[in-house]
Protein backbone atom coordinates (compact mmCIF):
# COMPACT_ATOMS: atom_id res chain seq x y z
CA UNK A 1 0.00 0.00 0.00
CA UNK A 2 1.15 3.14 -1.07
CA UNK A 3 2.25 5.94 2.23
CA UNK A 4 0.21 8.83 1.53
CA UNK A 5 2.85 11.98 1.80
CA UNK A 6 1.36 15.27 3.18
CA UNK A 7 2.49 18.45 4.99
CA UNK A 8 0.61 19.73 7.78
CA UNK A 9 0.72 23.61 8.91
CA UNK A 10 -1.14 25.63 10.93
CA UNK A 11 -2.17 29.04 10.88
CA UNK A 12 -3.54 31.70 12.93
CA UNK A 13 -4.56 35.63 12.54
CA UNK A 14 -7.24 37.26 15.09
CA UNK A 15 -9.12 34.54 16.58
CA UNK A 16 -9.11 32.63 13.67
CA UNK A 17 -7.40 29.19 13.06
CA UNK A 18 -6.52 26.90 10.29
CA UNK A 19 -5.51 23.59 9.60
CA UNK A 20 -3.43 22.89 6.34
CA UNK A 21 -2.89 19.88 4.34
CA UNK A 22 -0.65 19.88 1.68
CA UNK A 23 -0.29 17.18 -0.94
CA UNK A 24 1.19 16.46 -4.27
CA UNK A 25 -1.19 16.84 -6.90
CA UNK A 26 -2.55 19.46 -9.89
CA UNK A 27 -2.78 22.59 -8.24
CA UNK A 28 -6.62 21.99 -6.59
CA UNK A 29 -7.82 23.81 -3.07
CA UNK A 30 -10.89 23.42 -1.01
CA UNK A 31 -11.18 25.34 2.06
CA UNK A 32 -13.63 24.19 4.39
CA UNK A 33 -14.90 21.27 1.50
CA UNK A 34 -15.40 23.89 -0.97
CA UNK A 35 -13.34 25.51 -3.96
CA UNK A 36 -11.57 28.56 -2.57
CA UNK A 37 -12.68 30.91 -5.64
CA UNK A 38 -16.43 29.80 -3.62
CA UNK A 39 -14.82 30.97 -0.05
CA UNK A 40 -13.20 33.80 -0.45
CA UNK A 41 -15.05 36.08 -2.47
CA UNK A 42 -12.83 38.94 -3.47
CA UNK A 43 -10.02 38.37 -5.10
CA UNK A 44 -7.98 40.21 -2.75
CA UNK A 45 -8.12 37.79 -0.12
CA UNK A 46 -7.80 34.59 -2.64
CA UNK A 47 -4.62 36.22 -3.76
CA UNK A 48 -3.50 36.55 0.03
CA UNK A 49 -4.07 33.05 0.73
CA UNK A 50 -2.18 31.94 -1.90
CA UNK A 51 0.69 33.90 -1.70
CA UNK A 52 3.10 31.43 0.05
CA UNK A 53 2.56 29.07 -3.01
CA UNK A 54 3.60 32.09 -5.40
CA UNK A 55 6.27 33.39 -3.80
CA UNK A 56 8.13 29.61 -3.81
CA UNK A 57 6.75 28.93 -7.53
CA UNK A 58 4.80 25.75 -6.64
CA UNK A 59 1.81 27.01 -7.24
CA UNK A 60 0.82 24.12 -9.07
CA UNK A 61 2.50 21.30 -7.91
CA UNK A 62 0.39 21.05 -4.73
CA UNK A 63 -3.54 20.25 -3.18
CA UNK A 64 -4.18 21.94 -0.36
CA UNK A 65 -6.99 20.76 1.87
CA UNK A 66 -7.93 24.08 4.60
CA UNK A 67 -10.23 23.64 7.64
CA UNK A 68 -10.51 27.34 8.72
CA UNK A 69 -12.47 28.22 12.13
CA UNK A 70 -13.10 31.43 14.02
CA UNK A 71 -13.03 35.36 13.21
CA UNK A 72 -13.75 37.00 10.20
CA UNK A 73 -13.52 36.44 6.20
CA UNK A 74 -10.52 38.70 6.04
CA UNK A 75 -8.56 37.16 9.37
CA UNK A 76 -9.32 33.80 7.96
CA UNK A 77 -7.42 34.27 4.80
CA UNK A 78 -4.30 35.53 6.68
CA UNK A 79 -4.52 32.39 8.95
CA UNK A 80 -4.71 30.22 5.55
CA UNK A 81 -1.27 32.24 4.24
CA UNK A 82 0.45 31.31 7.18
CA UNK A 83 -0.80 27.82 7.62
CA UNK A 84 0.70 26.85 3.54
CA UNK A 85 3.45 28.67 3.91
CA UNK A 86 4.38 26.31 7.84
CA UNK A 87 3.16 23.55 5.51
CA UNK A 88 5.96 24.33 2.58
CA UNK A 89 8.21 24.45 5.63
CA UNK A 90 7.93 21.28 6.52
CA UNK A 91 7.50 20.23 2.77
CA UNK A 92 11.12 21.80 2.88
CA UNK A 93 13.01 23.64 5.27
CA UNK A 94 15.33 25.54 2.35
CA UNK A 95 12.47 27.73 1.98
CA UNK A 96 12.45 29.95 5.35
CA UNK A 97 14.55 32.81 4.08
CA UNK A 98 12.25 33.21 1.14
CA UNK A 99 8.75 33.08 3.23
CA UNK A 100 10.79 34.85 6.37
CA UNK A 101 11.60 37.76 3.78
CA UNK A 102 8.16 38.07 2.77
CA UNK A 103 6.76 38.07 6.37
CA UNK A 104 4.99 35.32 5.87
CA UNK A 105 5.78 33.19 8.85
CA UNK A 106 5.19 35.98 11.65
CA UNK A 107 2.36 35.73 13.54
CA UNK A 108 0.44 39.16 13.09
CA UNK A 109 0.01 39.71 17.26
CA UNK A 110 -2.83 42.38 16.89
CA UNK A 111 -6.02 41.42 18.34
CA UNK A 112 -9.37 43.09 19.55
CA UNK A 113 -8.54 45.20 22.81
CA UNK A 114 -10.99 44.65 25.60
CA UNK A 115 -13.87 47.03 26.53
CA UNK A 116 -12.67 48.62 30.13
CA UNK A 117 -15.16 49.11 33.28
CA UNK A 118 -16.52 52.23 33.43
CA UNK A 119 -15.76 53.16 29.78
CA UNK A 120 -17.87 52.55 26.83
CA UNK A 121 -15.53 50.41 24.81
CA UNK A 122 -12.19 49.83 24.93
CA UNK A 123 -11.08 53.33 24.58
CA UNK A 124 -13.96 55.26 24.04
CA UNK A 125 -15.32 57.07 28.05
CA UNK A 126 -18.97 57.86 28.55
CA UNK A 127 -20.17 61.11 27.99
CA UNK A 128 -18.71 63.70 30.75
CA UNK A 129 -20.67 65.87 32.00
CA UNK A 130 -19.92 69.24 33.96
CA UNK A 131 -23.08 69.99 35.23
């Protein structure tokens, strides 16, 4: 029986979080068990998540199978760029200074800052009032 070769990565951006598989194949990606053109909507954030694959030239060389959870449309697709491009990484480790260069294997820290007691949001105060 033939071993089934695959590269796992994962991937995070806001609260969102996903799983990659990477396998050999003809170039095909689902995200969530459908086509990504079907997922992502804009072609700003297709591009995005498909970045990694560009930037290394194996765009199609590869099938990706994403599982992407949490947050929005937009943190979602950052999550999938970072999960390929761990998931090249492990396909091979040569390719860190081209990914690292790019930024693509930071984790973007920046998250939602919490709404504060006596304040209306997390910055924003109540209305002050003199009199």
């Amino acid at each position: 029986m033939a071993q089934l070769v695959q590269y796992r990565g994962t991937g995070r951006r806001k609260t969102s979080i996903a799983r990659v598989l990477l396998r050999p194949g003809n170039g095909q990606m689902t995200v969530n068990g459908r086509p990504i053109t079907e997922y992502f909507h804009t072609e700003a954030m297709q591009v995005q998540a498909q970045q990694p694959l560009h930037q290394v030239e194996v765009a199609g060389q590869f099938d990706l199978l994403v599982r992407v959870s949490g947050g929005g449309i937009a943190g979602q697709s950052g999550a999938v760029r970072m999960g390929i491009a761990r998931a090249l990484l492990a396909f091979n480790p040569e390719l860190r200074s081209k990914l690292r260069a790019e930024g693509m294997l930071t984790r973007d820290s920046r998250m939602k800052e919490r709404k504060k007691y006596g304040q209306k949001g997390a910055r924003k105060r109540f209305q002050f009032s003199k009199r």
